[in-house]
C-alpha atoms as a PDB file:
ATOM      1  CA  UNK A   1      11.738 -29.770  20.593  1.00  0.00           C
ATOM      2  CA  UNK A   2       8.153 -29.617  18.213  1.00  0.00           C
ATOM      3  CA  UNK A   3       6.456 -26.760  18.594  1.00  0.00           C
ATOM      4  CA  UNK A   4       3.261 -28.399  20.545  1.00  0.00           C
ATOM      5  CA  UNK A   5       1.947 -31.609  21.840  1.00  0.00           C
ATOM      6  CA  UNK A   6      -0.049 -32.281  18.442  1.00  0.00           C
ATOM      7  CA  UNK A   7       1.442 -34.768  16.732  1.00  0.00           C
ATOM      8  CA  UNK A   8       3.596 -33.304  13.657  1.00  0.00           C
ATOM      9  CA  UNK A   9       4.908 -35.824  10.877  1.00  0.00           C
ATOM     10  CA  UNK A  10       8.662 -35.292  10.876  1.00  0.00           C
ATOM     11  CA  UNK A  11       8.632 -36.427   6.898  1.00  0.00           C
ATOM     12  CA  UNK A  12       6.329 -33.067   6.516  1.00  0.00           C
ATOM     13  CA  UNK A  13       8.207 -31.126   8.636  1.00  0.00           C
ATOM     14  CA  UNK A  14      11.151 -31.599   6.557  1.00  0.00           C
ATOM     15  CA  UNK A  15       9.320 -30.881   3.491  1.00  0.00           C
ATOM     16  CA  UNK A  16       7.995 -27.634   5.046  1.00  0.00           C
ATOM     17  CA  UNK A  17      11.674 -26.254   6.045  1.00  0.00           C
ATOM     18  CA  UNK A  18      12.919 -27.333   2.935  1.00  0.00           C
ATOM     19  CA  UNK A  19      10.027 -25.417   0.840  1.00  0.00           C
ATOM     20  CA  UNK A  20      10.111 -22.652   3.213  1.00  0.00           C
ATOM     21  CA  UNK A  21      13.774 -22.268   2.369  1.00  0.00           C
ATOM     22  CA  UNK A  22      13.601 -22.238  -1.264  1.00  0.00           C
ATOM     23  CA  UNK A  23      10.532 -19.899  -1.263  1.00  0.00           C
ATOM     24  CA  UNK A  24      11.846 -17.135   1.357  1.00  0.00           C
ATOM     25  CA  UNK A  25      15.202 -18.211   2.612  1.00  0.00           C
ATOM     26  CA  UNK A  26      14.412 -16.906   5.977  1.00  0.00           C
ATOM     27  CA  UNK A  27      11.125 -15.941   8.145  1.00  0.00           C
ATOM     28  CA  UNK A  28      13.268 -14.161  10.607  1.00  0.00           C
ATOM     29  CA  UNK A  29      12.566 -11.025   9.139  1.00  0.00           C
ATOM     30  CA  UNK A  30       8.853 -11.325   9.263  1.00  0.00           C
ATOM     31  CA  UNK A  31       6.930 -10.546  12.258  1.00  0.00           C
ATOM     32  CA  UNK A  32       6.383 -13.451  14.205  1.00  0.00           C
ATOM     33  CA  UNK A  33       2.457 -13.845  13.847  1.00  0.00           C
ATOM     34  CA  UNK A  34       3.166 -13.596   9.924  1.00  0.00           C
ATOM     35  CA  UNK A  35       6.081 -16.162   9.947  1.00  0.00           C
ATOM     36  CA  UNK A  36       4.317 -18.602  11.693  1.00  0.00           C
ATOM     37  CA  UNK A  37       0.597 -18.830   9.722  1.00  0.00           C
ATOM     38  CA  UNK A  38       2.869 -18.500   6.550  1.00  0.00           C
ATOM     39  CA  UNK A  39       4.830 -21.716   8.339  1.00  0.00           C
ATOM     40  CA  UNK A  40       1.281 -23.129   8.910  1.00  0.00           C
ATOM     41  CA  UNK A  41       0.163 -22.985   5.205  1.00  0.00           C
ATOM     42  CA  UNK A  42       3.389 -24.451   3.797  1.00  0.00           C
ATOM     43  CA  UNK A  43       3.240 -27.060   6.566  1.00  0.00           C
ATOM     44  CA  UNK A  44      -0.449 -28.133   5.640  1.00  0.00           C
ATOM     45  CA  UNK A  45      -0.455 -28.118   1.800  1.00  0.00           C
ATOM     46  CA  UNK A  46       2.278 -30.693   2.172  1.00  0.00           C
ATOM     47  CA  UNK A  47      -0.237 -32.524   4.684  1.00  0.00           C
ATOM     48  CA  UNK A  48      -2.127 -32.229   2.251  1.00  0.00           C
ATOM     49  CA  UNK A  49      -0.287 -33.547  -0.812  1.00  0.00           C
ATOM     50  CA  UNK A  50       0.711 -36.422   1.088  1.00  0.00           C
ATOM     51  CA  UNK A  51      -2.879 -37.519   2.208  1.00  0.00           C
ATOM     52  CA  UNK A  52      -2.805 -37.102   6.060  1.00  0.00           C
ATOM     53  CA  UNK A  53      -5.270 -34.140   6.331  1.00  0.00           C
ATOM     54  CA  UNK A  54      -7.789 -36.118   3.951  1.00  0.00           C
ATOM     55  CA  UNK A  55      -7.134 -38.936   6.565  1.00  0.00           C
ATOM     56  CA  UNK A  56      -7.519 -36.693   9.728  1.00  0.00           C
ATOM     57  CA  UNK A  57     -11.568 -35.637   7.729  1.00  0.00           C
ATOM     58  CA  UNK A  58     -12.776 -38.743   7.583  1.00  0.00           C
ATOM     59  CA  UNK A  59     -11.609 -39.387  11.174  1.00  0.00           C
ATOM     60  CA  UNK A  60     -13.971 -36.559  12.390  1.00  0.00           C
ATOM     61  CA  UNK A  61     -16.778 -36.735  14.617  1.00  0.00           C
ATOM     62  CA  UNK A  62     -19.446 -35.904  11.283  1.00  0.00           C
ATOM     63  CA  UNK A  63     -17.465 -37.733   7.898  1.00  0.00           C
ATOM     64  CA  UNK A  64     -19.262 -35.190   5.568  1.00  0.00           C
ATOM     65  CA  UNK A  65     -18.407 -31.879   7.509  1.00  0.00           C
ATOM     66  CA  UNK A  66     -14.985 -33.288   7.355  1.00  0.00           C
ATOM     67  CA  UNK A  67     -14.746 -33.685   3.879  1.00  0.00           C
ATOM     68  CA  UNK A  68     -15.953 -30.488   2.856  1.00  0.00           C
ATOM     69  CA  UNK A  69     -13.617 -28.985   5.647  1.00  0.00           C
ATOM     70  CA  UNK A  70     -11.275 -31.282   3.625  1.00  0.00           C
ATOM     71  CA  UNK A  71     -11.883 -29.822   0.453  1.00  0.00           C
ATOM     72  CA  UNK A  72     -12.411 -26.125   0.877  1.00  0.00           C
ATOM     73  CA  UNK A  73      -9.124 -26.263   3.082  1.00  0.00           C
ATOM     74  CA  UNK A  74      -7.266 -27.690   0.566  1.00  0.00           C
ATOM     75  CA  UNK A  75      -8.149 -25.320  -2.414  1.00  0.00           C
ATOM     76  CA  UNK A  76      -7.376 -22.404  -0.290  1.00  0.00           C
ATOM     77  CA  UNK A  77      -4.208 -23.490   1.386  1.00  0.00           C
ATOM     78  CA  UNK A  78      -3.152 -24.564  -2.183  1.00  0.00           C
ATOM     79  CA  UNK A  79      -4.304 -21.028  -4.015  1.00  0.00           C
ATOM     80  CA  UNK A  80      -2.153 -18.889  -0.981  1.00  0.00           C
ATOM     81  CA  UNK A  81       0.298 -21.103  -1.271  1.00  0.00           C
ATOM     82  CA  UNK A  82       1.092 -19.695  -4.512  1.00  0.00           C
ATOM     83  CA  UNK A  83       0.596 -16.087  -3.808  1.00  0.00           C
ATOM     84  CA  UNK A  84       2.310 -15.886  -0.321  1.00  0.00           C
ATOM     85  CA  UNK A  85       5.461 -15.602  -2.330  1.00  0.00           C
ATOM     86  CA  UNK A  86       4.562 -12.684  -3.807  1.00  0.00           C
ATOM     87  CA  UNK A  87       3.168 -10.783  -0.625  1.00  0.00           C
ATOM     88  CA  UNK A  88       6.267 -11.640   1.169  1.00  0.00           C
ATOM     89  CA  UNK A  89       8.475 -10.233  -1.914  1.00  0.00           C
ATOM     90  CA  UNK A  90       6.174  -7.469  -1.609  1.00  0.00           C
ATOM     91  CA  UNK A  91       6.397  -6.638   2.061  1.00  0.00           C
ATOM     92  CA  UNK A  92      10.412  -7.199   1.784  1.00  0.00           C
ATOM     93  CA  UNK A  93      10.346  -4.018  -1.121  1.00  0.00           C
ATOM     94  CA  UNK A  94       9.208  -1.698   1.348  1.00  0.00           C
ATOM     95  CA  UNK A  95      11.918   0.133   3.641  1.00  0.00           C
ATOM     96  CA  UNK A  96      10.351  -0.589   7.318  1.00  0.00           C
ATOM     97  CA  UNK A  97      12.660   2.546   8.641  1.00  0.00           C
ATOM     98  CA  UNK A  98      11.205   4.823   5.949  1.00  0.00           C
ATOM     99  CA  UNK A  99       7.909   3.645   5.444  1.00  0.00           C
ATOM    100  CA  UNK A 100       6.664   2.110   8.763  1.00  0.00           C
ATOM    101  CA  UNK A 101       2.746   2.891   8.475  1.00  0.00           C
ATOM    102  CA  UNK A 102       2.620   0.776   4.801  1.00  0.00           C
ATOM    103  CA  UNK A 103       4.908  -1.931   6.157  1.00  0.00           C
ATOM    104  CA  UNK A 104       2.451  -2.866   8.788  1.00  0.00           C
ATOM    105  CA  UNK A 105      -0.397  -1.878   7.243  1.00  0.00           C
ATOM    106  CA  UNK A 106       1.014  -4.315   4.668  1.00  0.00           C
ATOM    107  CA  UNK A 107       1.129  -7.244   7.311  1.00  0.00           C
ATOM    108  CA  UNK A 108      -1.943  -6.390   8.972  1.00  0.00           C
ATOM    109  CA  UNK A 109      -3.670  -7.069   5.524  1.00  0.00           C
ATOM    110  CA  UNK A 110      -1.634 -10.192   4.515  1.00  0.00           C
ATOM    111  CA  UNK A 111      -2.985 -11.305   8.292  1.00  0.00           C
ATOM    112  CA  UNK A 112      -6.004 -10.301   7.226  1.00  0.00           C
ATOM    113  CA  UNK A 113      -5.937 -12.168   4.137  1.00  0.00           C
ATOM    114  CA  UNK A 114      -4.313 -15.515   5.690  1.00  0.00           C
ATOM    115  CA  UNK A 115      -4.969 -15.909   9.352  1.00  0.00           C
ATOM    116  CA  UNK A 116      -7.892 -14.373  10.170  1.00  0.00           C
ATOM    117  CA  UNK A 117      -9.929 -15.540   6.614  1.00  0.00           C
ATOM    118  CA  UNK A 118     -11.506 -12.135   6.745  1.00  0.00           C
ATOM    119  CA  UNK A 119     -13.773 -12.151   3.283  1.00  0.00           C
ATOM    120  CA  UNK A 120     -13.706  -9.314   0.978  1.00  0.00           C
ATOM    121  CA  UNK A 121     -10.626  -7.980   3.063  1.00  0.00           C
ATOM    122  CA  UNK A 122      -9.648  -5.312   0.227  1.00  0.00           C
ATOM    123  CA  UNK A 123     -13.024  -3.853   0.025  1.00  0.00           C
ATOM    124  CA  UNK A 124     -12.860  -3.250   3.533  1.00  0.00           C
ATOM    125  CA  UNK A 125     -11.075  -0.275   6.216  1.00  0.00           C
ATOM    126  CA  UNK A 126      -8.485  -1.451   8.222  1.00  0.00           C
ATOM    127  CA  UNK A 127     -10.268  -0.629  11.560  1.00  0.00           C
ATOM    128  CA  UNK A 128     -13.210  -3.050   9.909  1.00  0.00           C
ATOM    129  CA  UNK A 129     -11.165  -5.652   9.689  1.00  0.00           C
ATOM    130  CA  UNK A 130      -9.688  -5.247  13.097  1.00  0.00           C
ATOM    131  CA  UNK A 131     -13.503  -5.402  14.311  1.00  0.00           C
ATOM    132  CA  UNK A 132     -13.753  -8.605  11.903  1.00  0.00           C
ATOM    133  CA  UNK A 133     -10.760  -9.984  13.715  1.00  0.00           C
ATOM    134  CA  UNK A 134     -12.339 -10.441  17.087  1.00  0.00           C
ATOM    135  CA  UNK A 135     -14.579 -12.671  15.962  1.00  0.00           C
ATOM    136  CA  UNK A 136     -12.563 -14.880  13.652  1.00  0.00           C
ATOM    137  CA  UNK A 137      -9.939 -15.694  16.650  1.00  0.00           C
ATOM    138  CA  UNK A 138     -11.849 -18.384  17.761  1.00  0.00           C
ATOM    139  CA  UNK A 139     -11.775 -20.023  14.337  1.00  0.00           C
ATOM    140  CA  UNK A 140      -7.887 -19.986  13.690  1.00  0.00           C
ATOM    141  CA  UNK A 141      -6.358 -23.492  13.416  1.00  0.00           C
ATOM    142  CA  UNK A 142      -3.040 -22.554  13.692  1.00  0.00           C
ATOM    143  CA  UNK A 143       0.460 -25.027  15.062  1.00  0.00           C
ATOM    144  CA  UNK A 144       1.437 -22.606  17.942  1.00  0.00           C
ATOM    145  CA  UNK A 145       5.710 -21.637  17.251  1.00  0.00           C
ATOM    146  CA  UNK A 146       5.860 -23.742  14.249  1.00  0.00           C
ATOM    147  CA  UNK A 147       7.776 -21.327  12.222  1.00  0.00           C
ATOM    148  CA  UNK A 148      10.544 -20.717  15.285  1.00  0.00           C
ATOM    149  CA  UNK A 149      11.057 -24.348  15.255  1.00  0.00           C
ATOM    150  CA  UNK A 150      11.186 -24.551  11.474  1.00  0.00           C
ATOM    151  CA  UNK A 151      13.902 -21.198  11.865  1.00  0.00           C
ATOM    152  CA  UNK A 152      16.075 -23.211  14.882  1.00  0.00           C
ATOM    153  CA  UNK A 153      16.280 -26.515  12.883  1.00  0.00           C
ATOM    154  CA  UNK A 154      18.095 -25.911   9.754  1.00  0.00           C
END
């Protein structure tokens, strides 16, 4: 079963599992809310790519708000795409058991960084950015469970 009632592209999905696996392996040893907006990136650079976000802009309600939705979107989700790698190599270095307090500080800044959009995040105290957080919630465009359902279908 998809992960919500939007309507995903199978084709993409594919891609994203496949990319996904080649990248990490596995998300399973991420913490959920990480997994997933990693799963969300992967899944929308390959919308992306394949022209069906540049479609779904110039379907919105104001054509030019889209595109430049359309645009900035893409050069983000394109630029993490290529550094989410890293973070995740990163985060796997550190011994959770040992060193719990960096490990989550660790994912609380990749979250940070990735779901929450949170400008400037390394110039900034973690209990800022938790402040930051509540008001960037409502902004999140995020596929609820996608990266369970990318985990259960391989």
């Amino acid at each position: 079963m998809k992960p919500t009632n939007l309507k995903l592209d199978d084709k993409i999905l594919e891609l994203t599992k496949r990319n996904i696996e080649r990248a990490f392996g596995t998300l399973d040893d991420l913490p959920y809310e990480l997994a997933n907006i990693i799963a969300n990136y992967y899944y929308k650079s390959w919308e992306i790519l394949s022209g069906n976000a540049e479609s779904r802009a110039l379907r919105a309600k104001n054509v030019y708000q889209g595109l430049i939705s359309y645009v900035h979107e893409a050069g983000a989700i394109i630029n993490f795409r290529e550094t989410i790698p890293e973070t995740v190599n990163t985060l796997r270095k550190i011994d959770r058991r040992k060193q719990p307090r960096l490990y989550y500080y660790m994912v609380n800044y990749a979250l940070d960084v990735l779901k929450y959009n949170i400008p400037d995040a390394h110039k900034k105290s973690h209990i800022r950015r938790q402040f930051e957080r509540i008001f960037r919630k409502k902004r999140i465009s995020e596929i609820p469970n996608l990266s369970n359902f990318i985990q259960e279908n391989k």
